[in-house]
Protein backbone atom coordinates (compact mmCIF):
# COMPACT_ATOMS: atom_id res chain seq x y z
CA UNK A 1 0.00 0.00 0.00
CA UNK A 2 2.72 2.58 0.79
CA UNK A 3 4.37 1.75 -2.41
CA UNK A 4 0.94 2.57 -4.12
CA UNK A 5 0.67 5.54 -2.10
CA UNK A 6 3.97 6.75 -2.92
CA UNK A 7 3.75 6.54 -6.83
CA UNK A 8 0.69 8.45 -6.65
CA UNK A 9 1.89 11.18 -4.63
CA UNK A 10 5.16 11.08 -6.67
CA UNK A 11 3.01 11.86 -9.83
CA UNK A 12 1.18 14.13 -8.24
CA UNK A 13 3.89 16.44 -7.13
CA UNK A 14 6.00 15.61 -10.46
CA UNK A 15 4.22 18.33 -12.38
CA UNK A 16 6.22 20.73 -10.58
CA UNK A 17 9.13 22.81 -12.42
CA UNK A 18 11.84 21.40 -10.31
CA UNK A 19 13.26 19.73 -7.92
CA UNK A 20 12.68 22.37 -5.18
CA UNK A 21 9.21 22.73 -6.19
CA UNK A 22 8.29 18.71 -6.33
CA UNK A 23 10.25 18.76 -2.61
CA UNK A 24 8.29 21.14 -1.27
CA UNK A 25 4.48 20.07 -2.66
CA UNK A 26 5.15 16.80 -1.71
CA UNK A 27 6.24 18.21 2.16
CA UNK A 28 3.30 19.99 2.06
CA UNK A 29 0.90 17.26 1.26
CA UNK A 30 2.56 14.87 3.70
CA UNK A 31 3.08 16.74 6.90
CA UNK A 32 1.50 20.29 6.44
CA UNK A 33 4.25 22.52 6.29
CA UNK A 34 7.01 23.24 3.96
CA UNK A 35 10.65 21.94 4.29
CA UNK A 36 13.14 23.34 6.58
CA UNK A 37 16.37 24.66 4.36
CA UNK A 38 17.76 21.60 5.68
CA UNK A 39 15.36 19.38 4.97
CA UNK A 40 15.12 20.55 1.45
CA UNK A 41 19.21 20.36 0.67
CA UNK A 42 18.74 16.94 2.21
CA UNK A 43 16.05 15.39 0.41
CA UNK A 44 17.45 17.11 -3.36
CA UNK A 45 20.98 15.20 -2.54
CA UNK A 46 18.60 12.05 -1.58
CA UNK A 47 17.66 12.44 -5.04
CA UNK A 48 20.23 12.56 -6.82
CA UNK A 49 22.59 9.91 -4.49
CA UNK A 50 24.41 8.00 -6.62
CA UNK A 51 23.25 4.80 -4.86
CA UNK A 52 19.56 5.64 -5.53
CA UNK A 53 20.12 6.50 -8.84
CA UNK A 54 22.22 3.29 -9.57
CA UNK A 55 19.62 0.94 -7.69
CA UNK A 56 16.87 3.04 -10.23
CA UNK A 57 18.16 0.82 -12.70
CA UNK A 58 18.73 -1.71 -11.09
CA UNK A 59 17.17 -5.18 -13.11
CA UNK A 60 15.20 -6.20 -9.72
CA UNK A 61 13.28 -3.41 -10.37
CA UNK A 62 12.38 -4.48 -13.87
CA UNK A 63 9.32 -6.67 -15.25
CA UNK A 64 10.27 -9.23 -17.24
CA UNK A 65 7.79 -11.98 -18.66
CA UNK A 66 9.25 -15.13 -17.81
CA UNK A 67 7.00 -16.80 -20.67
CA UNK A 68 8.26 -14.40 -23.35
CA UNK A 69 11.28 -14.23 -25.63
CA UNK A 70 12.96 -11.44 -23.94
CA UNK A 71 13.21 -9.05 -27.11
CA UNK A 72 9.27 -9.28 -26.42
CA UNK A 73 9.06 -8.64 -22.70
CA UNK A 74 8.75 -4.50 -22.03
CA UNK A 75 10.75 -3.30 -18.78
CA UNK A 76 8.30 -1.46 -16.17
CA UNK A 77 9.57 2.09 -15.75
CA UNK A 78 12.15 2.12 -12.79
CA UNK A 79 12.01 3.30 -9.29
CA UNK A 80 12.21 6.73 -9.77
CA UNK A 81 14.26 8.87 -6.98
CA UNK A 82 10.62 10.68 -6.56
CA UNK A 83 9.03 7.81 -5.67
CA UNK A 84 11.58 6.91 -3.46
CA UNK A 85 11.38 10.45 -1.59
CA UNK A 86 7.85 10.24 -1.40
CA UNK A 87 8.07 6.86 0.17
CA UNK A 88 10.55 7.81 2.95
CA UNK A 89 8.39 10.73 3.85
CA UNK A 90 5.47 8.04 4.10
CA UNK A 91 7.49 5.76 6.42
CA UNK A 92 8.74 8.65 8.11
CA UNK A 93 8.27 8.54 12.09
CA UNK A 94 6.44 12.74 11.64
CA UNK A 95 3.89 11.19 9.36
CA UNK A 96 3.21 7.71 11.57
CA UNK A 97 2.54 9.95 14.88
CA UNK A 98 0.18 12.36 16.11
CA UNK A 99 2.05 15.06 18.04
C-alpha cells in the first residue's frame, strides 16, 4: 500500500518545475508545512545519491515476462528517486505519529 501511495503522490507532485518545487508540494501534502532549508538540501541530494540512482536501474526493479522471448518482454519504468522520496516521507516517524 505505501508503495501505491507513494507513486501516486510522486506523480502528483512531479508536475512541478523542479526539484525544489516537487520537494516542497510533496512536504506539504505529507506533513502540512514546507521543508526546513535543511530538509530541502537533504532530500534534493537524496535524489540525486548515486546509490539511488544506480539501484533506479537496477534489473530487480524491472518486469520481465518469464513466458516471453525477452526481445518481447517490455521493462516497467524504474524506481524513480521521486518515488523513493515520497516513500521515505510516508514511512517517516512525523507522518506515523500524532504530536
Amino acid at each position: 500500500m505505501v508503495h501505491k501511495q507513494a507513486e501516486a503522490l510522486a506523480e502528483r507532485v512531479g508536475s512541478e518545475a523542479n526539484d525544489e518545487g516537487r520537494v516542497t508540494k510533496a512536504f506539504e501534502i505529507v506533513f502540512q508545512r514546507p521543508p526546513s532549508a535543511e530538509e530541502l538540501k537533504a532530500s534534493i541530494e537524496f535524489m540525486h545519491s548515486p546509490e539511488l540512482l544506480q539501484a533506479a536501474s537496477h534489473p530487480e526493479y524491472k518486469n520481465v515476462a518469464m513466458e516471453k522471448p525477452a526481445s518481447a518482454a517490455a521493462p516497467a519504468p524504474k524506481e524513480s528517486p521521486l518515488k523513493s522520496l515520497c516513500w521515505a516521507l510516508l514511512s517517516s516517524t512525523e507522518f506515523l505519529c500524532i504530536n
